[in-house]
PDB file of N, CA and C in Angstrom:
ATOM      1  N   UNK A   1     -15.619  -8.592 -51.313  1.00  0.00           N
ATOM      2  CA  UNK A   1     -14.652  -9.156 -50.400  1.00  0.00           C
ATOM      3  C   UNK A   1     -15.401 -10.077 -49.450  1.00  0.00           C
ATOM      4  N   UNK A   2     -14.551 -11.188 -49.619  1.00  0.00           N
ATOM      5  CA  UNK A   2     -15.544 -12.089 -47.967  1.00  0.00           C
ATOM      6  C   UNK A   2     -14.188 -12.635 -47.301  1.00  0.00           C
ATOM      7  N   UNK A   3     -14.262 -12.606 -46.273  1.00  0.00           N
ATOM      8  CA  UNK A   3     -13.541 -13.117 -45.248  1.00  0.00           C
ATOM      9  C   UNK A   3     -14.012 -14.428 -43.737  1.00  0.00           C
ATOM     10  N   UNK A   4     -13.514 -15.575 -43.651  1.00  0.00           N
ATOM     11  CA  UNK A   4     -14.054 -16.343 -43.083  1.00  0.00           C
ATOM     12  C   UNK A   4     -12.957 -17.258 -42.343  1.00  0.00           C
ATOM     13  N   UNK A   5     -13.165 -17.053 -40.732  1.00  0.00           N
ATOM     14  CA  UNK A   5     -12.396 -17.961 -40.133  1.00  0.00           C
ATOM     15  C   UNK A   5     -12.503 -17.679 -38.587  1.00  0.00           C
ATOM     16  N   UNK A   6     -12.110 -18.397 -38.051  1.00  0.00           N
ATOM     17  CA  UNK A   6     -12.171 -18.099 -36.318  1.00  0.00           C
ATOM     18  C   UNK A   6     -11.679 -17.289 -35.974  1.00  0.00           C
ATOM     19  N   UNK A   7     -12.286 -16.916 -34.422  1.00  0.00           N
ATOM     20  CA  UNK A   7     -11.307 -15.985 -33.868  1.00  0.00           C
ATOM     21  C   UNK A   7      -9.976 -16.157 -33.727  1.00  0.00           C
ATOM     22  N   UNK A   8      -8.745 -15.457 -33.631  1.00  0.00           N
ATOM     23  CA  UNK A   8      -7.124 -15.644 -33.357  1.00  0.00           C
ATOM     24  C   UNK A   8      -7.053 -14.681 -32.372  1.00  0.00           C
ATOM     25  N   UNK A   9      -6.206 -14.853 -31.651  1.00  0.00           N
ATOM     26  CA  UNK A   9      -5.450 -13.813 -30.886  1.00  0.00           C
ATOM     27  C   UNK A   9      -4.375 -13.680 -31.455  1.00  0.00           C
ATOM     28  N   UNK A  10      -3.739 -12.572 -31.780  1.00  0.00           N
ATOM     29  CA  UNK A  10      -2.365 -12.501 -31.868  1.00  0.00           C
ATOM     30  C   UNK A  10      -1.445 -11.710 -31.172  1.00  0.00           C
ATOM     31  N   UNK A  11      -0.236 -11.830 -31.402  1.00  0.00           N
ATOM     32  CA  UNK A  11       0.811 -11.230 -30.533  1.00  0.00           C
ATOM     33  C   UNK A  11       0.777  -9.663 -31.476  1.00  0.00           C
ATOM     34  N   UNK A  12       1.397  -8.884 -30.803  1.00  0.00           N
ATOM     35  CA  UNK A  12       1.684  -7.742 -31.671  1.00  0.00           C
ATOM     36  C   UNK A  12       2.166  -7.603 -33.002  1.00  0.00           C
ATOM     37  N   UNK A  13       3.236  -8.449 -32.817  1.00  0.00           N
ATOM     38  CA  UNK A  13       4.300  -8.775 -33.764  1.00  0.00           C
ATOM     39  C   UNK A  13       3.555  -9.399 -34.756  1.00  0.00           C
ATOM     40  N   UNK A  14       3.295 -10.118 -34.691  1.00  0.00           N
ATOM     41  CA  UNK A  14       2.337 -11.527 -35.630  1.00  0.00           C
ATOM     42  C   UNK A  14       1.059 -10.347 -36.208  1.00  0.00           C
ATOM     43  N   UNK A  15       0.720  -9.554 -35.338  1.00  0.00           N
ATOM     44  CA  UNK A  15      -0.851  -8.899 -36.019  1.00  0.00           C
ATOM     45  C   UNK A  15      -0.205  -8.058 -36.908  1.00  0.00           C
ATOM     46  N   UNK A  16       0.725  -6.849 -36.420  1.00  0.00           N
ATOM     47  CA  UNK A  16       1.453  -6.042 -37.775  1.00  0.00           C
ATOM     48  C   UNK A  16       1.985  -6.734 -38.842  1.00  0.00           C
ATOM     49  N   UNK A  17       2.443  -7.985 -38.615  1.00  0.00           N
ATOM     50  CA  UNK A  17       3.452  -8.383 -39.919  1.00  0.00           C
ATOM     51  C   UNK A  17       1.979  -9.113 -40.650  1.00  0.00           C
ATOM     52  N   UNK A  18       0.875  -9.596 -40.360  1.00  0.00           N
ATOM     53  CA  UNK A  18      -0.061  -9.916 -41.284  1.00  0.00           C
ATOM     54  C   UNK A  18      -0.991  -8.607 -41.743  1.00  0.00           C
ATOM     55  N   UNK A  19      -1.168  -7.902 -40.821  1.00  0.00           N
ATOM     56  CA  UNK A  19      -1.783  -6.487 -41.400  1.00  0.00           C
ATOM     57  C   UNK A  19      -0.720  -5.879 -42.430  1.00  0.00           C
ATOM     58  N   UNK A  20       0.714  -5.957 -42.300  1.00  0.00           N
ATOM     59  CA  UNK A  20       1.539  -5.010 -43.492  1.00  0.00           C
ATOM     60  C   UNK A  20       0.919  -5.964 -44.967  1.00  0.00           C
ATOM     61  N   UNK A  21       1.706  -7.401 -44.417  1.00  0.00           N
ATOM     62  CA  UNK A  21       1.279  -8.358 -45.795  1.00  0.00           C
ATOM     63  C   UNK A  21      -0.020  -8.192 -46.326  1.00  0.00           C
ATOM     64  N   UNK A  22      -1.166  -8.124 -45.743  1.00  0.00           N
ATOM     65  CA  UNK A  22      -2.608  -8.180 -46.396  1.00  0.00           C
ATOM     66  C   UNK A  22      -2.835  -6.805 -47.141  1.00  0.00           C
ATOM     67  N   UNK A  23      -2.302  -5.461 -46.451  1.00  0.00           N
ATOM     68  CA  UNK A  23      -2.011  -4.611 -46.946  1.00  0.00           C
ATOM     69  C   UNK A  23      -1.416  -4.529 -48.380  1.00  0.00           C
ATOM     70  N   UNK A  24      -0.297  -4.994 -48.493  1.00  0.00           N
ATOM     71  CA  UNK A  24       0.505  -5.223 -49.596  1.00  0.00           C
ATOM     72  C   UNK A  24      -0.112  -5.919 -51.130  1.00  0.00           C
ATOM     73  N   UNK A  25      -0.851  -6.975 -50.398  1.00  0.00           N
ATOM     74  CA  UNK A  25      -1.867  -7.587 -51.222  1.00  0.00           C
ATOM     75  C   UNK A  25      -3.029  -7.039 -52.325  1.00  0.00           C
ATOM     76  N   UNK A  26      -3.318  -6.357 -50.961  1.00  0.00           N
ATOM     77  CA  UNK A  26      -5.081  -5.240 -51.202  1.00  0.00           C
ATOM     78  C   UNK A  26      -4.064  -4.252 -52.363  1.00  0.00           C
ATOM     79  N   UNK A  27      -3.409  -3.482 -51.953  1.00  0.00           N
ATOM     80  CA  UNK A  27      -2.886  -2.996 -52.796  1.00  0.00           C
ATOM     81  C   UNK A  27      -2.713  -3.171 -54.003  1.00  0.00           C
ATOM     82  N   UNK A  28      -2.015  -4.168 -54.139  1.00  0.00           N
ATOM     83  CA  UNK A  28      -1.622  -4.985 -55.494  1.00  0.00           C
ATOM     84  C   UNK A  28      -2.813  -5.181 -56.341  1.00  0.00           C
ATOM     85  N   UNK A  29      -3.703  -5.627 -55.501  1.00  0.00           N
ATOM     86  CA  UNK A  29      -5.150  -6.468 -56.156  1.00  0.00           C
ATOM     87  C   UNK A  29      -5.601  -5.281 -56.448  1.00  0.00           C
ATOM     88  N   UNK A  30      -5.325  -3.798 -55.923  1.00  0.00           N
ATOM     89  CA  UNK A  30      -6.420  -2.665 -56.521  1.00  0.00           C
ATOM     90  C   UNK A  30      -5.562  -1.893 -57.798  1.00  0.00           C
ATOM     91  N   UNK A  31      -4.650  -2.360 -57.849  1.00  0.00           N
ATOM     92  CA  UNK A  31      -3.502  -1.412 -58.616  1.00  0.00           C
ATOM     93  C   UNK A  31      -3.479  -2.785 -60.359  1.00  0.00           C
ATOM     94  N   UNK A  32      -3.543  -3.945 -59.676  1.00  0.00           N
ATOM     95  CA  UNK A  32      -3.317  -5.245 -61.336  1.00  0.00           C
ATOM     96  C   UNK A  32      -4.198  -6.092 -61.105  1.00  0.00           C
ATOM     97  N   UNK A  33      -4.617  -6.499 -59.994  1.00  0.00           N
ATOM     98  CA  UNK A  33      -5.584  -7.365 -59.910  1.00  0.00           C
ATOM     99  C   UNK A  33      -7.114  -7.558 -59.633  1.00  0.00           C
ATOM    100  N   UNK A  34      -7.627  -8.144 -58.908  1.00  0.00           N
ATOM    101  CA  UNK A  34      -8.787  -8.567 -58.927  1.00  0.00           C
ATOM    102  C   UNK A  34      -9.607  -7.598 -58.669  1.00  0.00           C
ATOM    103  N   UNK A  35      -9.280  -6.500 -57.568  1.00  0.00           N
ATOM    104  CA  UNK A  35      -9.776  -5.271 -57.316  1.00  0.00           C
ATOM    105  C   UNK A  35     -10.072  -4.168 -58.223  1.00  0.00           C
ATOM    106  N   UNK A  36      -9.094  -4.525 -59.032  1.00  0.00           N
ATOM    107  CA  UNK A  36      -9.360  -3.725 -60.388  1.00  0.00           C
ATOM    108  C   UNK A  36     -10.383  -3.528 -61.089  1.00  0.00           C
ATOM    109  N   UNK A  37     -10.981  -4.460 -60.899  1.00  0.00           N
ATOM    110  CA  UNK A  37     -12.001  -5.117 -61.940  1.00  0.00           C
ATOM    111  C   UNK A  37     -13.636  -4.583 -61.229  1.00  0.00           C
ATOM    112  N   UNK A  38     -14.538  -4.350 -61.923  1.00  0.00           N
ATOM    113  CA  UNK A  38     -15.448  -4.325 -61.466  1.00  0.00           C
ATOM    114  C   UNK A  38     -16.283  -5.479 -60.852  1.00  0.00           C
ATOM    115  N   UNK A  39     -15.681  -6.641 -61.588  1.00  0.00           N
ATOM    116  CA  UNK A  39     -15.947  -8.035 -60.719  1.00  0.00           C
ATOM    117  C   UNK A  39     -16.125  -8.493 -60.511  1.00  0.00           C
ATOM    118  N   UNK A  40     -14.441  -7.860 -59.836  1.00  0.00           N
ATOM    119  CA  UNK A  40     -13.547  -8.806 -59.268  1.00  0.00           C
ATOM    120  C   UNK A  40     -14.063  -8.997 -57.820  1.00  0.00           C
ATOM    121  N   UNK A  41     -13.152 -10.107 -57.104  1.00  0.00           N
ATOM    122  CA  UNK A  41     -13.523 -10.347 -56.032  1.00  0.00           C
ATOM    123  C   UNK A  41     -12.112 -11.079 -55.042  1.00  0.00           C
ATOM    124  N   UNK A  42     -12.317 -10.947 -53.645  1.00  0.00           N
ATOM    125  CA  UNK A  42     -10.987 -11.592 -52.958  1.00  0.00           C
ATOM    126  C   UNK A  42     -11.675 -12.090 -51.647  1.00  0.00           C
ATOM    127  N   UNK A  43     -11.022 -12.944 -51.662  1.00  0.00           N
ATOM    128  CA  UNK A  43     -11.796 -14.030 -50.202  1.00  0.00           C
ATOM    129  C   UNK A  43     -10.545 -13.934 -49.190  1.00  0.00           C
ATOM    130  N   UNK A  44     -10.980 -14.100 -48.429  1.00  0.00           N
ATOM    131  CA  UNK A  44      -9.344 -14.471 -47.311  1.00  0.00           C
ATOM    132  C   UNK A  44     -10.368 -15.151 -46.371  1.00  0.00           C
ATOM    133  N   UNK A  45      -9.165 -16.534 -46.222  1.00  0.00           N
ATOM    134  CA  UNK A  45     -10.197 -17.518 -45.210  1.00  0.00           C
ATOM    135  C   UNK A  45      -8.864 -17.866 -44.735  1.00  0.00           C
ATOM    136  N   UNK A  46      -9.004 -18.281 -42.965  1.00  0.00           N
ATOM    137  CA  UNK A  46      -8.088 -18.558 -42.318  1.00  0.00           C
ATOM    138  C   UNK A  46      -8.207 -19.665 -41.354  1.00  0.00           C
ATOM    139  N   UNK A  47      -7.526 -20.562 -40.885  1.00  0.00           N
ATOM    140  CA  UNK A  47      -8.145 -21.595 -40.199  1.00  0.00           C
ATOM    141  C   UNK A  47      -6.651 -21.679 -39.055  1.00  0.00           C
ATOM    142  N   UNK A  48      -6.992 -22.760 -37.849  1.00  0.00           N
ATOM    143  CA  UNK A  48      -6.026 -23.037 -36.846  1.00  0.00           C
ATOM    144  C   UNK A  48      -6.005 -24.569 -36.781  1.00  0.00           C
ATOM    145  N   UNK A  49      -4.691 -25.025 -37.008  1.00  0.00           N
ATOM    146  CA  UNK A  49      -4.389 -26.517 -37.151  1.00  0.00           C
ATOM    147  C   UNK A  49      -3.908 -26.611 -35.180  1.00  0.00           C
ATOM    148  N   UNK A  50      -4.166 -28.135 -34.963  1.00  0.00           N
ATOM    149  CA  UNK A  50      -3.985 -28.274 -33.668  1.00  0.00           C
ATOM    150  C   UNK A  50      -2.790 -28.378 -33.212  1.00  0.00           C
ATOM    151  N   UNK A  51      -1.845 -28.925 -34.142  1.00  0.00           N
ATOM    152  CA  UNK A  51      -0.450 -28.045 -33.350  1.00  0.00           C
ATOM    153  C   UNK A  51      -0.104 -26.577 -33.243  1.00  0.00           C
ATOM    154  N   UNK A  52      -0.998 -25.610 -33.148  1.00  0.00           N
ATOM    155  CA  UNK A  52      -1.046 -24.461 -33.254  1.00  0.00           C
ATOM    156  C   UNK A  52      -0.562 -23.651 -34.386  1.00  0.00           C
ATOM    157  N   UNK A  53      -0.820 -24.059 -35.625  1.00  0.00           N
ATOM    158  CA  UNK A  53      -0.489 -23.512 -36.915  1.00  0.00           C
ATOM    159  C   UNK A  53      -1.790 -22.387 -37.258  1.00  0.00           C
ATOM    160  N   UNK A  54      -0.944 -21.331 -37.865  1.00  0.00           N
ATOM    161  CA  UNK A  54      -1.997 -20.587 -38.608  1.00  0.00           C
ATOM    162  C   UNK A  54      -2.099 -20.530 -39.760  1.00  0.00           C
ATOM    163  N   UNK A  55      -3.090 -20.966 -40.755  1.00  0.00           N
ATOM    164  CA  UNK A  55      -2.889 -20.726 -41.731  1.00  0.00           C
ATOM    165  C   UNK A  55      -4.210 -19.831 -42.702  1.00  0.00           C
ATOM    166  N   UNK A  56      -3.382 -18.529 -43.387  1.00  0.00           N
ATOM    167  CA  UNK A  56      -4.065 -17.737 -43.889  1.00  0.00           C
ATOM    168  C   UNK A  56      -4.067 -18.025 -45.522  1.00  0.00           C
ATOM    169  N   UNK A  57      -5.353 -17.847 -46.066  1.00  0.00           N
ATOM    170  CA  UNK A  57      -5.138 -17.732 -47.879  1.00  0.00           C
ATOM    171  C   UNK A  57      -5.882 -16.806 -48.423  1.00  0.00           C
ATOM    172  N   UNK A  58      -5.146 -16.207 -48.999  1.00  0.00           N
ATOM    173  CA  UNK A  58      -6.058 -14.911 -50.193  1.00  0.00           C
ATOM    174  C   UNK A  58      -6.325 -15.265 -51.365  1.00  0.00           C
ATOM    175  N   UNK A  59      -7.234 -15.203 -52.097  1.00  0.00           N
ATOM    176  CA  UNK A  59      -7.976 -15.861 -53.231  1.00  0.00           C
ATOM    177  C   UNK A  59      -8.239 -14.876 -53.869  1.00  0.00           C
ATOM    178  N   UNK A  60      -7.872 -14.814 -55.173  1.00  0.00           N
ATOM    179  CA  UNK A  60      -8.175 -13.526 -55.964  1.00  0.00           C
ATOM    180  C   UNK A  60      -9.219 -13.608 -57.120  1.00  0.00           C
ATOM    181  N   UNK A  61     -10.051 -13.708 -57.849  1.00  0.00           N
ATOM    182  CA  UNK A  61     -10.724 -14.229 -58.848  1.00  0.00           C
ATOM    183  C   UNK A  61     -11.972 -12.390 -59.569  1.00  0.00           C
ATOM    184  N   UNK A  62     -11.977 -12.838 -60.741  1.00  0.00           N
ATOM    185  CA  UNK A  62     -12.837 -11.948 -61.492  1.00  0.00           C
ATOM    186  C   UNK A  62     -12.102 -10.673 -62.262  1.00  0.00           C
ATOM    187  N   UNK A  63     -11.128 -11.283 -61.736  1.00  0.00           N
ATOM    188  CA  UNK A  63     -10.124  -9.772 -62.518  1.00  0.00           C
ATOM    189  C   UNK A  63      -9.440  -9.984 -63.936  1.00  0.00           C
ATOM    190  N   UNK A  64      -8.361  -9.179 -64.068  1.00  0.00           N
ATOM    191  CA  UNK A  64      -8.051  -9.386 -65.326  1.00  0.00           C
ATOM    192  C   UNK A  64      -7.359 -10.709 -65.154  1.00  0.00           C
ATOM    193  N   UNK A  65      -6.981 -11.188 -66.365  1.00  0.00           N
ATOM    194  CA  UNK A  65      -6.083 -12.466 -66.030  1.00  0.00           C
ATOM    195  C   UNK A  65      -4.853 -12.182 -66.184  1.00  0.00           C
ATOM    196  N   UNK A  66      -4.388 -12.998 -65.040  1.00  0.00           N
ATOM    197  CA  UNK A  66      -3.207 -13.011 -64.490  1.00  0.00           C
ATOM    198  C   UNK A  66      -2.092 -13.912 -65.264  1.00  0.00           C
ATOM    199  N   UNK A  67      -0.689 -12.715 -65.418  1.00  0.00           N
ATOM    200  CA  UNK A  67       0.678 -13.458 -65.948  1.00  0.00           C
ATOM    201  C   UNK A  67       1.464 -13.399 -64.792  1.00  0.00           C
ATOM    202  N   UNK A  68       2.638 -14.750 -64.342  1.00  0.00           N
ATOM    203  CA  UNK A  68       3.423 -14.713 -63.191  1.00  0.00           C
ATOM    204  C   UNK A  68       4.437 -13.255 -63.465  1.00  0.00           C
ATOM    205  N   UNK A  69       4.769 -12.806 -62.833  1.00  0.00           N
ATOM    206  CA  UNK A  69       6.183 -12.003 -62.456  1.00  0.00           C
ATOM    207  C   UNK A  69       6.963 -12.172 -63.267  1.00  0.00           C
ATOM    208  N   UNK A  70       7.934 -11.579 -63.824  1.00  0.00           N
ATOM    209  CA  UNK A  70       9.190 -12.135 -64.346  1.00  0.00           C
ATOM    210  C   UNK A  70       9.903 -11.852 -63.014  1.00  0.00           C
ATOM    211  N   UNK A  71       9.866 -10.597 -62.163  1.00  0.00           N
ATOM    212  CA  UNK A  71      10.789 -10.904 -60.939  1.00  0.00           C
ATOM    213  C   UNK A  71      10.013 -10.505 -59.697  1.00  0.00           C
ATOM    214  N   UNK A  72      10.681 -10.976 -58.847  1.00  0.00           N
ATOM    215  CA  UNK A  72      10.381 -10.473 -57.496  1.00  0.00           C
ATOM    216  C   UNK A  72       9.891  -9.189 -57.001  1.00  0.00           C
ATOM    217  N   UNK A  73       9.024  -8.191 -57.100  1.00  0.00           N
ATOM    218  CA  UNK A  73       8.695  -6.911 -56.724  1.00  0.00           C
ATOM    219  C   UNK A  73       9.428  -6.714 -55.384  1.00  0.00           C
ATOM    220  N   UNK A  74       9.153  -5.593 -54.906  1.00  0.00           N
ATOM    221  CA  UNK A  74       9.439  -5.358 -53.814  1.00  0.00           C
ATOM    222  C   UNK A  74       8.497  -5.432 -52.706  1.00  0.00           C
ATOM    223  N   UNK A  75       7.560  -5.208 -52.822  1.00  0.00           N
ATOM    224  CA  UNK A  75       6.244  -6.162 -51.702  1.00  0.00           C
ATOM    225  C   UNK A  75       6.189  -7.575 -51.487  1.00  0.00           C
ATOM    226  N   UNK A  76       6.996  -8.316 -52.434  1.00  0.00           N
ATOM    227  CA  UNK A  76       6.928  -9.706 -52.390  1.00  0.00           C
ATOM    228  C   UNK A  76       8.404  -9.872 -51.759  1.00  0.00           C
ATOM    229  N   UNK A  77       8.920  -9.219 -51.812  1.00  0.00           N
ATOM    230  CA  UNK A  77      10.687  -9.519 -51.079  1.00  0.00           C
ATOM    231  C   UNK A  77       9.924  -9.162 -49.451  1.00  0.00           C
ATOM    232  N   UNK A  78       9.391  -8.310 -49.287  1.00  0.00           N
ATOM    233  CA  UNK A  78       9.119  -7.406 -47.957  1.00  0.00           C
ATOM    234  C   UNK A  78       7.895  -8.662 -47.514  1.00  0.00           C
ATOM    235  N   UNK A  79       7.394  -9.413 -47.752  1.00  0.00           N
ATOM    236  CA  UNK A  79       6.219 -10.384 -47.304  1.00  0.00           C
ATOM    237  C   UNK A  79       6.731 -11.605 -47.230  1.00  0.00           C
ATOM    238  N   UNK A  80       8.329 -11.830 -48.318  1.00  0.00           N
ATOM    239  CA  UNK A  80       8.618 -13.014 -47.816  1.00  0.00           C
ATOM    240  C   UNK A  80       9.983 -13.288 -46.789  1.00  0.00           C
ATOM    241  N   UNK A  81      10.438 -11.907 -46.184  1.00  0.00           N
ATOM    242  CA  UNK A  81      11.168 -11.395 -45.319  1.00  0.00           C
ATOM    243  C   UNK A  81      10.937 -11.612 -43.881  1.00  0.00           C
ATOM    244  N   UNK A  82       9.361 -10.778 -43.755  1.00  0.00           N
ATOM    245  CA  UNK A  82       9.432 -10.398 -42.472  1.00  0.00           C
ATOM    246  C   UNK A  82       8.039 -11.553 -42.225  1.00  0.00           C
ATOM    247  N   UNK A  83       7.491 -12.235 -42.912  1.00  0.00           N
ATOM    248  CA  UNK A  83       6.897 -13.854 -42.599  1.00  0.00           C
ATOM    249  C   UNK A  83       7.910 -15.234 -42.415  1.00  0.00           C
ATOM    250  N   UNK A  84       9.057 -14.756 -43.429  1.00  0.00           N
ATOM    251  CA  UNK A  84       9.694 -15.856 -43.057  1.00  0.00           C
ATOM    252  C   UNK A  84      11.014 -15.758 -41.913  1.00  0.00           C
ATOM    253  N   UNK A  85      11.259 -14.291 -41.779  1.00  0.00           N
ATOM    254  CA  UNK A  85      12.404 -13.983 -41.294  1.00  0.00           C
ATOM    255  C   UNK A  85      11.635 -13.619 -39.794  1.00  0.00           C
ATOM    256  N   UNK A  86      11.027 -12.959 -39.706  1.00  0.00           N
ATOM    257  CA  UNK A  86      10.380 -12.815 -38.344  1.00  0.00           C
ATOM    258  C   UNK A  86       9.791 -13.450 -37.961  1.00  0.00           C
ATOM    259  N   UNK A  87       8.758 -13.968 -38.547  1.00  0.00           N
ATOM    260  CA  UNK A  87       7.735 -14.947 -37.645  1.00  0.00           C
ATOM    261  C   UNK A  87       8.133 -16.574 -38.021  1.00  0.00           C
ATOM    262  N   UNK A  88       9.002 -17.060 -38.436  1.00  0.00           N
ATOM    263  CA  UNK A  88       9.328 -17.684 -39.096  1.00  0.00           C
ATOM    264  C   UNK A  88       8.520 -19.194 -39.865  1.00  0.00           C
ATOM    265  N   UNK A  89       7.811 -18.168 -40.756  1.00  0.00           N
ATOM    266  CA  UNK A  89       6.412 -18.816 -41.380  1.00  0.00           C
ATOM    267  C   UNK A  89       7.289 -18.695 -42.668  1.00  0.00           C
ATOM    268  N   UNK A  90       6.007 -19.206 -43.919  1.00  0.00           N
ATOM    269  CA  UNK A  90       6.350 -19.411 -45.310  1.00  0.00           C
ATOM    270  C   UNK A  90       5.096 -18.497 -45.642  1.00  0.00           C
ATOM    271  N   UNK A  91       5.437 -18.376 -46.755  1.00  0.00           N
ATOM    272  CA  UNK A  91       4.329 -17.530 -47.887  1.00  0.00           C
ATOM    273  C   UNK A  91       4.665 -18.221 -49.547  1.00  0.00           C
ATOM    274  N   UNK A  92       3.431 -18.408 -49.799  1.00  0.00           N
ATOM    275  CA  UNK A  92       3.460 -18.962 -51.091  1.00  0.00           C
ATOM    276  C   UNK A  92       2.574 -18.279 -51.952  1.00  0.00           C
ATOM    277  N   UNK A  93       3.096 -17.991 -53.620  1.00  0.00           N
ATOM    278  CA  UNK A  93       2.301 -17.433 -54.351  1.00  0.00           C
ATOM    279  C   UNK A  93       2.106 -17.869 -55.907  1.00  0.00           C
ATOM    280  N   UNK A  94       0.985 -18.049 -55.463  1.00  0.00           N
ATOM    281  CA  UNK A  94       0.199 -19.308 -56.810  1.00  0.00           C
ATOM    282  C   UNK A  94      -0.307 -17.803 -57.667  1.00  0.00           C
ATOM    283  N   UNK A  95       0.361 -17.592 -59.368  1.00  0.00           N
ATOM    284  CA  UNK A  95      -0.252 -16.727 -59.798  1.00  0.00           C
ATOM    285  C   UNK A  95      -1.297 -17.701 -61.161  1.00  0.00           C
ATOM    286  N   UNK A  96      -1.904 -17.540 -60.660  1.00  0.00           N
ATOM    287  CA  UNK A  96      -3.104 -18.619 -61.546  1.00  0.00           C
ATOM    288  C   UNK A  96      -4.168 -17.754 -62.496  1.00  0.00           C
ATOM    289  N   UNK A  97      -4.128 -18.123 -63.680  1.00  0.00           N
ATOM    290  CA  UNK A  97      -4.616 -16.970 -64.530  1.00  0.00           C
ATOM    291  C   UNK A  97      -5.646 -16.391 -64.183  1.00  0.00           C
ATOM    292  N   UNK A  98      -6.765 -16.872 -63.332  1.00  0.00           N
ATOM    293  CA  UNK A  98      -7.617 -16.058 -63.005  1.00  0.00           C
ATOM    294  C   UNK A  98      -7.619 -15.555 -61.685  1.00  0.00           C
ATOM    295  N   UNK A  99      -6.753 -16.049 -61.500  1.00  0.00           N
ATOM    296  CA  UNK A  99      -6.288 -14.708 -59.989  1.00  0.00           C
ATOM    297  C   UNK A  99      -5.180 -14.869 -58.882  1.00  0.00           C
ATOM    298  N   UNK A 100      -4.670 -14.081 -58.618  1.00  0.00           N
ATOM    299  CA  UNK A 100      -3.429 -14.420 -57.464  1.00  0.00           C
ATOM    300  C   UNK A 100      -3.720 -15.021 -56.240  1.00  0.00           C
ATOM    301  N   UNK A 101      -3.117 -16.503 -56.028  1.00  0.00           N
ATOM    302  CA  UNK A 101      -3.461 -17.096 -54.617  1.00  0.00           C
ATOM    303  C   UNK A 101      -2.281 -16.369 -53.471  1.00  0.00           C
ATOM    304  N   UNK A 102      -2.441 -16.561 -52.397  1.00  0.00           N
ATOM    305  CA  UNK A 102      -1.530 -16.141 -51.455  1.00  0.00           C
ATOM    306  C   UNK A 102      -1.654 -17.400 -50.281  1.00  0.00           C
ATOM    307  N   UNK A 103      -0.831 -18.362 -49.485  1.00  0.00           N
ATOM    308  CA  UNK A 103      -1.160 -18.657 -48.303  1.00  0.00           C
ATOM    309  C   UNK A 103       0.142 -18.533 -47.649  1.00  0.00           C
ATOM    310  N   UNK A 104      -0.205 -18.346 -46.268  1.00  0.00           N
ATOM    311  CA  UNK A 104       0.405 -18.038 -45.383  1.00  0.00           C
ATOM    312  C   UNK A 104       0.763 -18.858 -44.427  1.00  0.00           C
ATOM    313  N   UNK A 105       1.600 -19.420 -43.651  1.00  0.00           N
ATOM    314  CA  UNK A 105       1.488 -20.474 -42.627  1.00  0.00           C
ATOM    315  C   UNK A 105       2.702 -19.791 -41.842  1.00  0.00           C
ATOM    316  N   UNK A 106       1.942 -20.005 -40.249  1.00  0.00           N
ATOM    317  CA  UNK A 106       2.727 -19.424 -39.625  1.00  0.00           C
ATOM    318  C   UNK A 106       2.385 -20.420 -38.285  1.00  0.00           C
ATOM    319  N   UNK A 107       3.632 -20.240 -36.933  1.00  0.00           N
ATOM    320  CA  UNK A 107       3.155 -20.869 -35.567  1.00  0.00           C
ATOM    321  C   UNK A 107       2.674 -19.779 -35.040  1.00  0.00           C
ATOM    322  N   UNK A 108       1.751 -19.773 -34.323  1.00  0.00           N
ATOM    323  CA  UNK A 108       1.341 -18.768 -33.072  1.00  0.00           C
ATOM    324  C   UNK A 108       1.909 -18.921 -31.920  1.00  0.00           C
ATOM    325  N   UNK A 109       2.811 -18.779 -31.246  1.00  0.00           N
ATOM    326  CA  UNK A 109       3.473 -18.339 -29.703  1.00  0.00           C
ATOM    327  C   UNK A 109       2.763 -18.244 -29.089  1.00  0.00           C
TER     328      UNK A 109
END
């Protein structure tokens, strides 16, 4: 695992709803994906645009290879709910055969 990006502050709200989502992720990645794998590997790099945008991406690579969804799971309804419905950010998910992308874009308050 590597992780790389500046410090953030966040609001409460904003830190649980990215801790549930990354959660959801890790999960996934240890249960079909990249985590699976002996390895495998997952990056999450995050950066701050100057109109105060956040934007997070999870990078999945070394695992088995990856087929898209035929439907929506229920971690992916619940990540694109309470990112887009609460914080009112987007989430996008690139399933790319060698590993699941994730990014996140959100405003910080």
């Amino acid at each position: 695992m590597r992780i790389d990006g500046p410090a953030v502050m966040l609001d409460p709200t904003t830190a649980q709803t990215i801790a549930i989502s990354l959660h959801e992720l890790a999960t996934n990645a240890a249960k079909y994906g990249s985590l699976s794998a002996a390895d495998g590997h997952v990056e999450i790099a995050w950066s701050l645009t100057a109109d105060g945008r956040l934007n997070l991406c999870w990078i999945e690579s070394g695992g088995p290879t990856v087929t898209p969804p035929t439907h929506r799971g229920f971690g992916t309804r619940i990540m694109e709910n309470i990112i887009g419905g609460q914080l009112k950010g987007e989430v996008r998910f690139d399933w790319r055969e060698q590993g699941l992308t994730c990014e996140i874009a959100l405003l910080l308050a």
